[in-house]
N, C-alpha and C. Protein backbone atom coordinates (compact mmCIF):
# COMPACT_ATOMS: atom_id res chain seq x y z
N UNK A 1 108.30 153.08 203.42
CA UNK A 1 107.73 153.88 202.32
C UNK A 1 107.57 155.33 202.76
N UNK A 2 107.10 155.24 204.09
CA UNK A 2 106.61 156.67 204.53
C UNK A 2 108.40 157.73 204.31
N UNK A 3 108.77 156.61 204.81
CA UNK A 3 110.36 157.78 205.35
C UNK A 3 111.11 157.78 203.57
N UNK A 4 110.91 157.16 202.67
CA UNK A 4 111.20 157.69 201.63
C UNK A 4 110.51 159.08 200.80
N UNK A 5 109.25 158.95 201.33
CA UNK A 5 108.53 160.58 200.72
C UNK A 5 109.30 161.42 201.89
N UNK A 6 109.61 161.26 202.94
CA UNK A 6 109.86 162.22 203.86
C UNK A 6 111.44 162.50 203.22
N UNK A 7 112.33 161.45 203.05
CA UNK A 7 113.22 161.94 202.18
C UNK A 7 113.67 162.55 201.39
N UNK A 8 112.60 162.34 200.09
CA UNK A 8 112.05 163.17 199.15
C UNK A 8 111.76 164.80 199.14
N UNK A 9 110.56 164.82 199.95
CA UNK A 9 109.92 166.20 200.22
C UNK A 9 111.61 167.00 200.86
N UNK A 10 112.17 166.61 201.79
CA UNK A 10 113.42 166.99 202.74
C UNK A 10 114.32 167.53 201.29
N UNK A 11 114.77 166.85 200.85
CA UNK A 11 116.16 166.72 199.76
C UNK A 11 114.93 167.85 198.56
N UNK A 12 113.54 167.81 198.25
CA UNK A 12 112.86 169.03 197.76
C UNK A 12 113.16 170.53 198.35
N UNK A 13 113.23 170.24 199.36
CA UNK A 13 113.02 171.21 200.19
C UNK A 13 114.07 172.07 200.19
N UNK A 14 115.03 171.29 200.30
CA UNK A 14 116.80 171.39 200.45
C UNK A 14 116.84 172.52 199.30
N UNK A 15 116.81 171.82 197.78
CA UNK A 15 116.86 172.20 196.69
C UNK A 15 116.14 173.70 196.81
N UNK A 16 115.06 173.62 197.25
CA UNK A 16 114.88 174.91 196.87
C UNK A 16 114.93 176.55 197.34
N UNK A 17 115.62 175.36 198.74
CA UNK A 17 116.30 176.49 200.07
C UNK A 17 117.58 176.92 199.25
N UNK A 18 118.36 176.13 198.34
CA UNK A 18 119.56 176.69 197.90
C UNK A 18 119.12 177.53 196.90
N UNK A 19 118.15 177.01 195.79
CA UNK A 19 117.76 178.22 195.01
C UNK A 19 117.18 179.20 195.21
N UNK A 20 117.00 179.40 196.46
CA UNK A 20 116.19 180.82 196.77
C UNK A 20 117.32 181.38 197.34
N UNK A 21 118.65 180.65 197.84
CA UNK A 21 119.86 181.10 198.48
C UNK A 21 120.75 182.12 197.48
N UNK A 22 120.85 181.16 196.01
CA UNK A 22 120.81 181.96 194.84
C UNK A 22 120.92 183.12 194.33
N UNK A 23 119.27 182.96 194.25
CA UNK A 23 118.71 183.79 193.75
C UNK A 23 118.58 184.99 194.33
N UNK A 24 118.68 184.97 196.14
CA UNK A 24 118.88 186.15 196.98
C UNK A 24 120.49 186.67 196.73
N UNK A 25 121.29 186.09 196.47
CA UNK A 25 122.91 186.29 196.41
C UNK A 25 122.96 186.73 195.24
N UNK A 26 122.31 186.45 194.07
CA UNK A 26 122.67 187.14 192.65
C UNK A 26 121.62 188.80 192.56
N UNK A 27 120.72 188.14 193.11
CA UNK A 27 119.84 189.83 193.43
C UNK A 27 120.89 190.97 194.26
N UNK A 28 121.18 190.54 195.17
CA UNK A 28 122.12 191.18 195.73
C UNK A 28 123.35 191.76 194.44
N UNK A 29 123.98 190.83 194.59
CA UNK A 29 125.50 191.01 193.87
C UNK A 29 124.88 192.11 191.82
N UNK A 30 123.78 191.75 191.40
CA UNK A 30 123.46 192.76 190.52
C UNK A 30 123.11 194.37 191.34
N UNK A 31 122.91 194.06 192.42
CA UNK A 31 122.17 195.62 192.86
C UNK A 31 123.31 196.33 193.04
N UNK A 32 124.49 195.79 193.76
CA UNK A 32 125.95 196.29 194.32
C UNK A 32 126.40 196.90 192.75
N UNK A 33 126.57 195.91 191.80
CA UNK A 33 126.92 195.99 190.31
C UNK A 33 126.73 197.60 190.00
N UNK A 34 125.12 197.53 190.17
CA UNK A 34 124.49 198.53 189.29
C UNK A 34 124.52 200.17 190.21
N UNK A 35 124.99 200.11 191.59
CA UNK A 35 125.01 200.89 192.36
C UNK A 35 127.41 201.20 191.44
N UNK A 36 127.89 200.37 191.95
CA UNK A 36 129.30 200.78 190.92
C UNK A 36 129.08 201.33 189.81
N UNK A 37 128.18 200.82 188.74
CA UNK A 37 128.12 201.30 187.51
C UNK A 37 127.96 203.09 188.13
N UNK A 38 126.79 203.22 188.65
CA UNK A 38 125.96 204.62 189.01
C UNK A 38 127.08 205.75 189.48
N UNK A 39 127.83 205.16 190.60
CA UNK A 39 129.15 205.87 191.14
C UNK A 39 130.24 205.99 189.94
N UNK A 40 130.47 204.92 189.16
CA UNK A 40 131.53 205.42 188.04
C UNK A 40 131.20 206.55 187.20
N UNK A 41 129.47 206.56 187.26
CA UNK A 41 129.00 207.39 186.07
C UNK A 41 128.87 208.70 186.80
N UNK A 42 128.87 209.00 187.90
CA UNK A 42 129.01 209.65 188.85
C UNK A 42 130.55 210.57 188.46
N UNK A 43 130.96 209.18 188.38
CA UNK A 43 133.15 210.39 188.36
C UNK A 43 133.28 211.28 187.31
């Protein structure tokens, strides 16, 4: 029983290591975006 919550919480954990993986990679990839937009508006 014990090693199924430990499973659980683990494979939780997992999940939300990728969505913060995400969410750091799309923060990123909009900032790059909006820094191109700035330089085009720039030309």
């Amino acid at each position: 029983f014990k090693d199924n919550i430990h499973m659980y919480t683990h494979k939780q954990m997992s999940i939300q290591e990728k969505q913060t993986c995400l969410n750091a990679s799309e923060e990123s990839f909009y900032k790059s975006k909006e820094q191109t937009l700035e330089a085009a508006v720039r030309l």
